[in-house]
PDB file of N, CA and C in Angstrom:
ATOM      1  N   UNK A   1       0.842  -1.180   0.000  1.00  0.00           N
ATOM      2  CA  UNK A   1       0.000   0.000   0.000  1.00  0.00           C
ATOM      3  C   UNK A   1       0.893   1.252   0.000  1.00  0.00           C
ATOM      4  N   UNK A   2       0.662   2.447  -1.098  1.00  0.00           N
ATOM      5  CA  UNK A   2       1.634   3.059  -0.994  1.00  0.00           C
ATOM      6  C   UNK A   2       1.433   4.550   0.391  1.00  0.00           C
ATOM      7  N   UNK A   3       2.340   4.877   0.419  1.00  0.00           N
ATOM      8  CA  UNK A   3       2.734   5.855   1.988  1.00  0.00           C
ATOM      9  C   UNK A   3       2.446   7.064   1.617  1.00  0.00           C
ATOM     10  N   UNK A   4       1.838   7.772   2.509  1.00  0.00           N
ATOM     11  CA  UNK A   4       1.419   9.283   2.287  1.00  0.00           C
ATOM     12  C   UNK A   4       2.443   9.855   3.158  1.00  0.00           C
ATOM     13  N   UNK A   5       3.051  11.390   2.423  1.00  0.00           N
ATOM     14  CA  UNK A   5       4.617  11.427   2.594  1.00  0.00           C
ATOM     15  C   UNK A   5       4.400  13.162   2.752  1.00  0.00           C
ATOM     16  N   UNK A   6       4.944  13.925   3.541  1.00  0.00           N
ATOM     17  CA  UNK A   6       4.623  15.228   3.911  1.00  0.00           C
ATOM     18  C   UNK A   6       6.349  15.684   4.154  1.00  0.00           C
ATOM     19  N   UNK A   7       7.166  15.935   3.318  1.00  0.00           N
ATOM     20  CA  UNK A   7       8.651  16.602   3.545  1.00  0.00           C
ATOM     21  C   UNK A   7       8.910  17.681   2.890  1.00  0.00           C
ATOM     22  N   UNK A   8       9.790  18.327   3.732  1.00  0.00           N
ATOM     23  CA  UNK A   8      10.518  19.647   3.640  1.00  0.00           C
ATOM     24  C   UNK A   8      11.460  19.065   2.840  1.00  0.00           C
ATOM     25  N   UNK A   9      12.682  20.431   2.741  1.00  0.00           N
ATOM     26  CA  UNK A   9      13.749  20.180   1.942  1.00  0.00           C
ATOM     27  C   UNK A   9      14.277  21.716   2.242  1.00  0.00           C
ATOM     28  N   UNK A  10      14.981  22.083   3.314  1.00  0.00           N
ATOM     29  CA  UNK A  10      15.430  24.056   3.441  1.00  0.00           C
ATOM     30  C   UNK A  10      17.125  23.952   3.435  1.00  0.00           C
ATOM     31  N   UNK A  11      17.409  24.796   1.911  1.00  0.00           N
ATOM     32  CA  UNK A  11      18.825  25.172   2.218  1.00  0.00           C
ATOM     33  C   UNK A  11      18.527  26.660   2.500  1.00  0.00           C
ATOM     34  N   UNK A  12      19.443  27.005   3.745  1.00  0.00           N
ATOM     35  CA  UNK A  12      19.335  28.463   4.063  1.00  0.00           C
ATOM     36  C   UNK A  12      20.658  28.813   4.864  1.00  0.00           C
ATOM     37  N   UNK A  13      20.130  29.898   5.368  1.00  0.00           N
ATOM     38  CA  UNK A  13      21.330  30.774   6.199  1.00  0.00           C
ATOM     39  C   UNK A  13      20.649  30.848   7.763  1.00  0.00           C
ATOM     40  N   UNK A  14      21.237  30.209   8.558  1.00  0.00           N
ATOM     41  CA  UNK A  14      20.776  30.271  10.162  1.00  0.00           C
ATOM     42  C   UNK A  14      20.423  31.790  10.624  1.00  0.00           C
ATOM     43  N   UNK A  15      19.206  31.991  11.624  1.00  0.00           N
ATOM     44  CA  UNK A  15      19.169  33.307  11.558  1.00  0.00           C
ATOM     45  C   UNK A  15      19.799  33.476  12.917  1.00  0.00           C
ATOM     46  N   UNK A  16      18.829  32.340  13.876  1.00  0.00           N
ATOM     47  CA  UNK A  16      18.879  32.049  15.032  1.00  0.00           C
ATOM     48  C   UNK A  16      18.282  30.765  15.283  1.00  0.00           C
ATOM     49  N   UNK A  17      19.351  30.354  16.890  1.00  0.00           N
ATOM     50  CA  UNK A  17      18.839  29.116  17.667  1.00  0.00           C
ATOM     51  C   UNK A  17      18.421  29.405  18.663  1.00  0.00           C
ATOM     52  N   UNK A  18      17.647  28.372  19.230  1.00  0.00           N
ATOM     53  CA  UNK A  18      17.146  28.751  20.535  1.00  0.00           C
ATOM     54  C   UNK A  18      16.883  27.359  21.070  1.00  0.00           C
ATOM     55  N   UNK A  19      17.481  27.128  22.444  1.00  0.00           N
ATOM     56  CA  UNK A  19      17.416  25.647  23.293  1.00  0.00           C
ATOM     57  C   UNK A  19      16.743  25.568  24.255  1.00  0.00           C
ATOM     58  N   UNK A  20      16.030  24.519  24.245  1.00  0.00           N
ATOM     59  CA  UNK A  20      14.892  24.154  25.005  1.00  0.00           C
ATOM     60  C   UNK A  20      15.715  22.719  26.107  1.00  0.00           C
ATOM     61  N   UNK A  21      14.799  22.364  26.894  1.00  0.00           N
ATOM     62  CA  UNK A  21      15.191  20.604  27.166  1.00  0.00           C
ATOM     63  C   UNK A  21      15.797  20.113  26.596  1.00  0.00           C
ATOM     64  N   UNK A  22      14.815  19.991  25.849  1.00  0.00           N
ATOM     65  CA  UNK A  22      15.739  18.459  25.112  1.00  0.00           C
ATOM     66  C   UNK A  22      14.997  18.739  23.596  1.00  0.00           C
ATOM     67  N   UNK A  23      15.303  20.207  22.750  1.00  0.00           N
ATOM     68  CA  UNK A  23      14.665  20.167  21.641  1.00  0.00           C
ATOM     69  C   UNK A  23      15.455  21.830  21.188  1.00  0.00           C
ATOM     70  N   UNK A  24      15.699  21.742  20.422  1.00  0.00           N
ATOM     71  CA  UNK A  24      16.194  23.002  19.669  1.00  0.00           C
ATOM     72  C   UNK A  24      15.466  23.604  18.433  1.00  0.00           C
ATOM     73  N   UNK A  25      14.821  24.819  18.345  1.00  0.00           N
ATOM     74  CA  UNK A  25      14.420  25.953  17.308  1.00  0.00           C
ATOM     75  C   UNK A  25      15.751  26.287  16.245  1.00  0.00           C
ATOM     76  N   UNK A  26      15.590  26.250  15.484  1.00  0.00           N
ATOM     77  CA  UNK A  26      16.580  26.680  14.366  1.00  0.00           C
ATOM     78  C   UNK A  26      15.113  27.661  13.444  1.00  0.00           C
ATOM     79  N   UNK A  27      15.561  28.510  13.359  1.00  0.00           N
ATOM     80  CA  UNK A  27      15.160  29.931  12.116  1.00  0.00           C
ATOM     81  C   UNK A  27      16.163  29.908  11.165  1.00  0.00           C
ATOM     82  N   UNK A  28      15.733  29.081  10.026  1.00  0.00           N
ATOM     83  CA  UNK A  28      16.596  29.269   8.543  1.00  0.00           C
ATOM     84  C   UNK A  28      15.987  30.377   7.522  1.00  0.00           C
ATOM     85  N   UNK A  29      16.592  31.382   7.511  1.00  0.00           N
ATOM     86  CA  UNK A  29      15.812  31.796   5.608  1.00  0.00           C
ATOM     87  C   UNK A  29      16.508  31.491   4.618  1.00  0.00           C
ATOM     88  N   UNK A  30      15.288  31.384   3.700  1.00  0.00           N
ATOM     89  CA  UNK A  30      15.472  30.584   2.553  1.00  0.00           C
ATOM     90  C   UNK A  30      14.746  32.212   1.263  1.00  0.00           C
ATOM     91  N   UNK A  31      15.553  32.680   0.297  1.00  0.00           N
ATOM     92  CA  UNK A  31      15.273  33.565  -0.428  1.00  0.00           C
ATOM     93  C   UNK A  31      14.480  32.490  -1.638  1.00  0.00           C
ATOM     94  N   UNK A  32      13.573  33.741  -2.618  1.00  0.00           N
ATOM     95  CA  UNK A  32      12.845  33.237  -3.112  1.00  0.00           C
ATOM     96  C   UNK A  32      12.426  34.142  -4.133  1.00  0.00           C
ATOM     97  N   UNK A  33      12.754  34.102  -5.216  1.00  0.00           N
ATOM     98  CA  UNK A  33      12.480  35.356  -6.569  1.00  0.00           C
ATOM     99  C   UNK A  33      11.349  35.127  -6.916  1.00  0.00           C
ATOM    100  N   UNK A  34      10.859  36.238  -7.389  1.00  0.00           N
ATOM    101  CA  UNK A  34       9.778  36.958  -8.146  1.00  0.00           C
ATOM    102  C   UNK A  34       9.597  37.697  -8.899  1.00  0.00           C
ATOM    103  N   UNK A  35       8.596  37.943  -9.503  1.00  0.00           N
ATOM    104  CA  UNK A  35       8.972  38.825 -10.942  1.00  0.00           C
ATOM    105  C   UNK A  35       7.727  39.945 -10.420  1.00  0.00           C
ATOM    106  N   UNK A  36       8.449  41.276 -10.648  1.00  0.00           N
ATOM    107  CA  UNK A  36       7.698  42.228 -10.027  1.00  0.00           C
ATOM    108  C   UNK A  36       7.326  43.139 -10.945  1.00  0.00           C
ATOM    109  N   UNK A  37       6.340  43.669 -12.192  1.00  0.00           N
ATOM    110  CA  UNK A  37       6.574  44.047 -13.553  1.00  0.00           C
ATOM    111  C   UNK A  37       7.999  43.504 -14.483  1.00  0.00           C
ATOM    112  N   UNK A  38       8.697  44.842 -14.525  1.00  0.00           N
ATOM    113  CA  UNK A  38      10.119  43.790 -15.827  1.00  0.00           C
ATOM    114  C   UNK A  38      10.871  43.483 -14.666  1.00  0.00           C
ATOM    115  N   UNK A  39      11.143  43.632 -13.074  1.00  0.00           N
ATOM    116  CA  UNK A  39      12.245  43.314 -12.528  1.00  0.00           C
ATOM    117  C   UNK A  39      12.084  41.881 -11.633  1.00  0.00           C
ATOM    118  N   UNK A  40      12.934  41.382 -11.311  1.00  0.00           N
ATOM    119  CA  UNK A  40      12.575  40.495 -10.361  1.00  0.00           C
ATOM    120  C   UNK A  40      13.512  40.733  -9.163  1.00  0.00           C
ATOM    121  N   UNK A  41      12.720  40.594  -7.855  1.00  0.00           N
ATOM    122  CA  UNK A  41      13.004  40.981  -6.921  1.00  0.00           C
ATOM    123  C   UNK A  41      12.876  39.516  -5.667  1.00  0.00           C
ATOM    124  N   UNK A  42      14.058  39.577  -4.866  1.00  0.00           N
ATOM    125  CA  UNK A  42      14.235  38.565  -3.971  1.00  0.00           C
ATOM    126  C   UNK A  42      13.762  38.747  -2.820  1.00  0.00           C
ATOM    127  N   UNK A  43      12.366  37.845  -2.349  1.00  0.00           N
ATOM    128  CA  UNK A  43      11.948  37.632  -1.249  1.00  0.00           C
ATOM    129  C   UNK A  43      12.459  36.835  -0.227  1.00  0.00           C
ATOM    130  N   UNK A  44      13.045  37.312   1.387  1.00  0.00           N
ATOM    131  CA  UNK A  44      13.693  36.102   2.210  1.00  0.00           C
ATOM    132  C   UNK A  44      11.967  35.847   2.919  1.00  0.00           C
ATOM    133  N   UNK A  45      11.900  34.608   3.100  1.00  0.00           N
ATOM    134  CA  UNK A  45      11.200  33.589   3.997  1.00  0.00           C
ATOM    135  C   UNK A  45      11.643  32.707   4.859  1.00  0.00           C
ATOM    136  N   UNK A  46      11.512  33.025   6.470  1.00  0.00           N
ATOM    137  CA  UNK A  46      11.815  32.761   7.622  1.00  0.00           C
ATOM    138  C   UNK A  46      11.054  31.340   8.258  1.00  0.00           C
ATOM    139  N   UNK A  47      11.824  30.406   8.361  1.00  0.00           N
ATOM    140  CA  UNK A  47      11.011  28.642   8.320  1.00  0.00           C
ATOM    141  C   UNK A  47      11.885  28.522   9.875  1.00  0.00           C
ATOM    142  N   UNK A  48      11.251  27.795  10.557  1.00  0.00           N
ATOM    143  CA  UNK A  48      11.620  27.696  12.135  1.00  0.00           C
ATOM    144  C   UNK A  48      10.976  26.346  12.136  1.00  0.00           C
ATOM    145  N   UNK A  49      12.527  25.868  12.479  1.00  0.00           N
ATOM    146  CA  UNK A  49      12.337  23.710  12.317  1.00  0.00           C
ATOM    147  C   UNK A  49      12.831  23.473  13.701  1.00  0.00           C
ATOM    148  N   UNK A  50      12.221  21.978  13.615  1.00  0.00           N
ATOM    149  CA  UNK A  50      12.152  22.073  15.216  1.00  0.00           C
ATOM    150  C   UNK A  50      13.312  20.643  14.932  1.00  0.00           C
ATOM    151  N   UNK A  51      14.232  20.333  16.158  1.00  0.00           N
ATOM    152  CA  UNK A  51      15.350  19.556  15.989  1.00  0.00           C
ATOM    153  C   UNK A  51      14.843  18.864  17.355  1.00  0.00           C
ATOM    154  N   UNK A  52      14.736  17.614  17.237  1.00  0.00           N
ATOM    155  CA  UNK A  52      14.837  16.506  18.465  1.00  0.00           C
ATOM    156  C   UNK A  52      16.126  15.981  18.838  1.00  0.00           C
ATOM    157  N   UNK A  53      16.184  15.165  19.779  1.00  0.00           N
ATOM    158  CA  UNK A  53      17.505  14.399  20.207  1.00  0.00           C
ATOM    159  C   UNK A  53      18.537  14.819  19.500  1.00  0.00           C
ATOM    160  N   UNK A  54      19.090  13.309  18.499  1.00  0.00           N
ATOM    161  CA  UNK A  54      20.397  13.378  17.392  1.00  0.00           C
ATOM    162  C   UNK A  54      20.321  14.376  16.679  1.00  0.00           C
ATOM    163  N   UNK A  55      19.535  14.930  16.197  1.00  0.00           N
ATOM    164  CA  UNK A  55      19.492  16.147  15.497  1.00  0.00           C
ATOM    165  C   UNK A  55      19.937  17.025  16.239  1.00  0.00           C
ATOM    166  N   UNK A  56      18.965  17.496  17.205  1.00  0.00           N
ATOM    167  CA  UNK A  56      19.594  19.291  18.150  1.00  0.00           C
ATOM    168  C   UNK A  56      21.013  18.501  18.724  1.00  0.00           C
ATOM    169  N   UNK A  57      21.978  17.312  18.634  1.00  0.00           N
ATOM    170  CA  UNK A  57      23.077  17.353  18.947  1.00  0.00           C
ATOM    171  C   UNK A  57      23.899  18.016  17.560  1.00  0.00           C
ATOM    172  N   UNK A  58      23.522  18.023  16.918  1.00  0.00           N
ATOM    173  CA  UNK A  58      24.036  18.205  15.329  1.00  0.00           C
ATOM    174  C   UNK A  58      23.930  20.087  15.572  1.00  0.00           C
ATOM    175  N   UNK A  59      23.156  20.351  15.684  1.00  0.00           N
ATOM    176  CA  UNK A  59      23.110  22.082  15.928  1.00  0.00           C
ATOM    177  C   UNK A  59      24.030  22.376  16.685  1.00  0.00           C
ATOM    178  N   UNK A  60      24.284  21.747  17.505  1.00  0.00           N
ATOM    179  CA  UNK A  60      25.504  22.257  18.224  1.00  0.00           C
ATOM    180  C   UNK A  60      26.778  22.998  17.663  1.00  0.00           C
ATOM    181  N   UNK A  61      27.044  22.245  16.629  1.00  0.00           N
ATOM    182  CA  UNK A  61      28.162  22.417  15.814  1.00  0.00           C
ATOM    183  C   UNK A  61      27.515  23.736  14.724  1.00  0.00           C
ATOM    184  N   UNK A  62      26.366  23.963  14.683  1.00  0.00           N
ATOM    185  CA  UNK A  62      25.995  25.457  13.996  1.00  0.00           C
ATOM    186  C   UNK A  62      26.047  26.401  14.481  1.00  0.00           C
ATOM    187  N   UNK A  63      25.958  27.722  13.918  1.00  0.00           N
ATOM    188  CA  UNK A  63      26.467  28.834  14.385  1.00  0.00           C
ATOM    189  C   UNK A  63      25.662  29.905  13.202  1.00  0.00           C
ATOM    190  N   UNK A  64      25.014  31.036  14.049  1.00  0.00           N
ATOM    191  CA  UNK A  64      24.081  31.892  13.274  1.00  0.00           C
ATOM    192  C   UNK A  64      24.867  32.517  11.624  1.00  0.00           C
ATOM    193  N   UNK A  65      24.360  32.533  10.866  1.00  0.00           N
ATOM    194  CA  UNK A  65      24.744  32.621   9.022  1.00  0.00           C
ATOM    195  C   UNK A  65      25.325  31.526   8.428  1.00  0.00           C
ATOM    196  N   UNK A  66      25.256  30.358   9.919  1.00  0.00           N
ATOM    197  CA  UNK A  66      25.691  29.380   8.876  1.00  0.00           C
ATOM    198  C   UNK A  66      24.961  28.528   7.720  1.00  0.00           C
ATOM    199  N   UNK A  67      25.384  28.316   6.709  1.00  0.00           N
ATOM    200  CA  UNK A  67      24.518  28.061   5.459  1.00  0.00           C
ATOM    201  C   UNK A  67      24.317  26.546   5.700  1.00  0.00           C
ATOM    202  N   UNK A  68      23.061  25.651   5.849  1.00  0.00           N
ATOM    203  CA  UNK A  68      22.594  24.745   6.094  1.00  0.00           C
ATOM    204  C   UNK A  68      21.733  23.841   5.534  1.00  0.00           C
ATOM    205  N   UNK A  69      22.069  22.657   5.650  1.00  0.00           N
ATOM    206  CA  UNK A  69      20.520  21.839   4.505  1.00  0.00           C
ATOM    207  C   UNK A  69      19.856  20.639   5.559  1.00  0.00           C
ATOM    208  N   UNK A  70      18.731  20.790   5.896  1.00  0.00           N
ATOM    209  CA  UNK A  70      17.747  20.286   6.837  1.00  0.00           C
ATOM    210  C   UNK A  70      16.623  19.595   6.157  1.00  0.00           C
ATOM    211  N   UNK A  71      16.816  18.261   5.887  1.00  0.00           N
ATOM    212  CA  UNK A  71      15.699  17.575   5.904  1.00  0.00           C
ATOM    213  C   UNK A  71      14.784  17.310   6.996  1.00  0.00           C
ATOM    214  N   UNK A  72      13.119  16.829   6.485  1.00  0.00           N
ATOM    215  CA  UNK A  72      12.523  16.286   7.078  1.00  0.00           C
ATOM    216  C   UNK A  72      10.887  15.930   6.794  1.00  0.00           C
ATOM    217  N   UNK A  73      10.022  16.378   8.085  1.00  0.00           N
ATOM    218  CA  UNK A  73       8.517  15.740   7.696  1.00  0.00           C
ATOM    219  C   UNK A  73       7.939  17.294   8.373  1.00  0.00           C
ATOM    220  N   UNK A  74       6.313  17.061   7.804  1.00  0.00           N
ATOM    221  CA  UNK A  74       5.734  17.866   8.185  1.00  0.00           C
ATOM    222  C   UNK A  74       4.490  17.888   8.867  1.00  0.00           C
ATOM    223  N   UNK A  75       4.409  18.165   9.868  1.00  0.00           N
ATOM    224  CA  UNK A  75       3.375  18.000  10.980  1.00  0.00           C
ATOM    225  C   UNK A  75       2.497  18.929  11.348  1.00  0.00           C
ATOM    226  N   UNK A  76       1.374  18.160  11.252  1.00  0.00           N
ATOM    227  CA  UNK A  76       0.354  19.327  11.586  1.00  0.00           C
ATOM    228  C   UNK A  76      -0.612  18.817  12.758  1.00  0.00           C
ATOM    229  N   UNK A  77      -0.425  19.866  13.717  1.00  0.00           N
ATOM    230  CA  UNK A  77      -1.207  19.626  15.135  1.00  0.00           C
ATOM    231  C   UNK A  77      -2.023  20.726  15.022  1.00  0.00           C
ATOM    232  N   UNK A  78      -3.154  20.526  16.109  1.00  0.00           N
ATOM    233  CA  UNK A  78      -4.403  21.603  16.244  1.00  0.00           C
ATOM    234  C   UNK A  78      -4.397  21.737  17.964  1.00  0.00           C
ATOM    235  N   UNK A  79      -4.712  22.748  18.275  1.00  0.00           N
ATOM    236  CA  UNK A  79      -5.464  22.905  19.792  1.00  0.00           C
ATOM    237  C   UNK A  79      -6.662  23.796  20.409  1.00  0.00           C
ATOM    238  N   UNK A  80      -7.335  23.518  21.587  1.00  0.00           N
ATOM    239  CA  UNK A  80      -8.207  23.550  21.639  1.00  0.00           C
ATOM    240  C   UNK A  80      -9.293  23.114  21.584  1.00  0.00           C
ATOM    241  N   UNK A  81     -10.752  24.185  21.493  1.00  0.00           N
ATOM    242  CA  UNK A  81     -12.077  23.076  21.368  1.00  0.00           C
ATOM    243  C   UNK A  81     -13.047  24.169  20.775  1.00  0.00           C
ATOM    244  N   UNK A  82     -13.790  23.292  19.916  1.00  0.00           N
ATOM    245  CA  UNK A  82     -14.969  23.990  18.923  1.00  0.00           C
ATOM    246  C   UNK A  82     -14.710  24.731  18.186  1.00  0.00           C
ATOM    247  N   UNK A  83     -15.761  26.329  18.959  1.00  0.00           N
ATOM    248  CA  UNK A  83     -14.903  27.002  18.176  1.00  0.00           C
ATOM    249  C   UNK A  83     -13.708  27.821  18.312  1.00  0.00           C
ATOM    250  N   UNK A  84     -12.823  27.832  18.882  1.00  0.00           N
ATOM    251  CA  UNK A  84     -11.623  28.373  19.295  1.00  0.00           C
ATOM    252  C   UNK A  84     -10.663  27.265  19.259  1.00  0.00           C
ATOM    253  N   UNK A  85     -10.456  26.686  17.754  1.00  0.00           N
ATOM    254  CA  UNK A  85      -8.998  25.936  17.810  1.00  0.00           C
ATOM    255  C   UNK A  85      -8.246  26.323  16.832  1.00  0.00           C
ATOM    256  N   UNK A  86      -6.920  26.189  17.022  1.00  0.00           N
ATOM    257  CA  UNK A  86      -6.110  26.948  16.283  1.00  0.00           C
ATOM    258  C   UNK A  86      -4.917  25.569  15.702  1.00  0.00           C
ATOM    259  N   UNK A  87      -4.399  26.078  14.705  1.00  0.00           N
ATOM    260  CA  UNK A  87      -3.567  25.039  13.994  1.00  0.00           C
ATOM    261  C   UNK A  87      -2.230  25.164  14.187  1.00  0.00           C
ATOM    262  N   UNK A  88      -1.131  24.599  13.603  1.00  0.00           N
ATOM    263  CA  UNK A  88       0.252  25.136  13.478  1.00  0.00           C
ATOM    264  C   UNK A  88       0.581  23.831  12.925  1.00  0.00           C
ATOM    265  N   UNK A  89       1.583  24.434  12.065  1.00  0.00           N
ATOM    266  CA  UNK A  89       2.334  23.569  11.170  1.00  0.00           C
ATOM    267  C   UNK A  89       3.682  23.593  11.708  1.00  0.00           C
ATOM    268  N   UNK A  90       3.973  22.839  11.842  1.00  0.00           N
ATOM    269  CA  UNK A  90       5.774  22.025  12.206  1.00  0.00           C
ATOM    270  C   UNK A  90       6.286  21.322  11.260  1.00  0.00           C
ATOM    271  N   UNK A  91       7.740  22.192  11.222  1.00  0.00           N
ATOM    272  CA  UNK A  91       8.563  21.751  10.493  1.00  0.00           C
ATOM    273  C   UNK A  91       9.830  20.825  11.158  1.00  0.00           C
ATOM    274  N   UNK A  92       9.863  19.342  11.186  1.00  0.00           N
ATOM    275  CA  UNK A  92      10.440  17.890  12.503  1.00  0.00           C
ATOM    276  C   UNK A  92      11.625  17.694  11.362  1.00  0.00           C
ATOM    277  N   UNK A  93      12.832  18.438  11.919  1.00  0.00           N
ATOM    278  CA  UNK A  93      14.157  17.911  11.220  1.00  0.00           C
ATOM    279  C   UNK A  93      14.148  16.325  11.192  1.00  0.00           C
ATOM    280  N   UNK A  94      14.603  15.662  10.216  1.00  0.00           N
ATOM    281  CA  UNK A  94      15.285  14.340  10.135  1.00  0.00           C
ATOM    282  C   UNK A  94      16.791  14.685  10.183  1.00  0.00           C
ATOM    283  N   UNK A  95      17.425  15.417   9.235  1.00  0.00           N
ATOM    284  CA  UNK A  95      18.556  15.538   8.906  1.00  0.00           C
ATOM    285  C   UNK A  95      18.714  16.906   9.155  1.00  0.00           C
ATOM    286  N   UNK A  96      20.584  16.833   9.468  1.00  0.00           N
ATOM    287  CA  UNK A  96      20.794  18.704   9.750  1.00  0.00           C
ATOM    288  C   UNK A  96      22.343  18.943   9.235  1.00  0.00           C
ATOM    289  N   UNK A  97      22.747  19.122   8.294  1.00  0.00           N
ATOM    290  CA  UNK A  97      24.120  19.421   7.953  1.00  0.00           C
ATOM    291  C   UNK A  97      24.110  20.871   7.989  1.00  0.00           C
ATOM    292  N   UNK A  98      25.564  21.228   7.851  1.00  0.00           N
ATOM    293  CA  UNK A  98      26.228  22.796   7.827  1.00  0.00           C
ATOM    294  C   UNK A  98      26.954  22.310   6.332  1.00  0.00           C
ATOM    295  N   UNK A  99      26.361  22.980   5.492  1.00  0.00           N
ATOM    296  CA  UNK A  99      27.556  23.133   4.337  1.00  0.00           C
ATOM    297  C   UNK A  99      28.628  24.085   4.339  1.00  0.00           C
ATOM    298  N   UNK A 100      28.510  25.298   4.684  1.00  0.00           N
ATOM    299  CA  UNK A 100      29.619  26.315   4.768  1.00  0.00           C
ATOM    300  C   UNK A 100      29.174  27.295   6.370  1.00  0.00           C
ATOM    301  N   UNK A 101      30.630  27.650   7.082  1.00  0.00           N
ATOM    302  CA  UNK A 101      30.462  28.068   7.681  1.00  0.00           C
ATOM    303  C   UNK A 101      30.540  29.637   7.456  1.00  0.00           C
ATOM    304  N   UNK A 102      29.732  30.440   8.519  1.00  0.00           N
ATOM    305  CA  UNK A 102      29.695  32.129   8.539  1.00  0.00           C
ATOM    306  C   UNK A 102      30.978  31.884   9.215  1.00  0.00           C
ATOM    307  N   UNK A 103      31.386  33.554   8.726  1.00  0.00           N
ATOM    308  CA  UNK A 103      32.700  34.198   9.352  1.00  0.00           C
ATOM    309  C   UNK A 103      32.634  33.983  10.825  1.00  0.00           C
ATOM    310  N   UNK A 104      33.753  33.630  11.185  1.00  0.00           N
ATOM    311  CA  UNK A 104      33.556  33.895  12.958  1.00  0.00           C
ATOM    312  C   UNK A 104      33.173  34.881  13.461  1.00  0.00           C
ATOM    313  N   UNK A 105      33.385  36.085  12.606  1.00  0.00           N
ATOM    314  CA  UNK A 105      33.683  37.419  13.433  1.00  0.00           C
ATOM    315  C   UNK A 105      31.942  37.905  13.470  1.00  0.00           C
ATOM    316  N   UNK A 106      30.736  37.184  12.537  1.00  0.00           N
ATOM    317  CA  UNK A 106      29.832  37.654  11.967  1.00  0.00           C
ATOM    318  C   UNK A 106      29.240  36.916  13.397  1.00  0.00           C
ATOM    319  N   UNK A 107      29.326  35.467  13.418  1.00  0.00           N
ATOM    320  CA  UNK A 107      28.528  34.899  14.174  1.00  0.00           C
ATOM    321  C   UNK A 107      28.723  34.555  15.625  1.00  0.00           C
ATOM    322  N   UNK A 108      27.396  35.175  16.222  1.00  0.00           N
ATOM    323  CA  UNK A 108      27.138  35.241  17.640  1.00  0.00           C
ATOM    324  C   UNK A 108      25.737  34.323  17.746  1.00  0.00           C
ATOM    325  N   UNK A 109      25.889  32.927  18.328  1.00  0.00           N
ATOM    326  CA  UNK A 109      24.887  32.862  19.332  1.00  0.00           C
ATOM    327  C   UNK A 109      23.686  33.229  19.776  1.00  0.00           C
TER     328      UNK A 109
END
């Protein structure tokens, strides 16, 4: 029977991390062109993936502008009741590499 399949795919530039327990926030943007009459103009879009266990050990080794490629799945939870529930979409790293690192001098924490 075939599998119903919900994945990301973000190469970007780290904006910021942020550590929890046992779970780490990563904010990647990812730019994105458009054609605006004759010019085309580059939109950044700000994606905030959430890293579990082996993964948020892998962030460790990142550092804010560093340029990154993050696989994974996409999850969608709801909360609440009737009429007052609200949605959110999650973005659940599988994978977390650093392809190139930012300057030292650029990146802070």
């Amino acid at each position: 029977m075939p599998q119903n399949i919900a994945e990301f795919r973000i190469i970007g530039r780290i904006g910021k991390i942020t550590s929890r327990e046992k779970v780490k926030y990563v904010s990647v943007a990812a730019n994105y062109n458009r054609r605006d009459g004759e010019e085309w103009k580059t939109d950044t879009h700000w994606n905030s993936v959430v890293c579990f266990s082996n993964v948020a050990s892998q962030v460790d080794n990142a550092n804010k502008g560093d340029l990154v490629h993050i696989t994974g799945r996409v999850r969608e939870s709801q909360h609440g009741e009737a009429n007052d529930t609200s949605y959110r979409t999650e973005l659940i790293a599988d994978t977390f590499s650093v392809l190139t690192k930012a300057d030292t001098e650029d990146s802070d924490n």
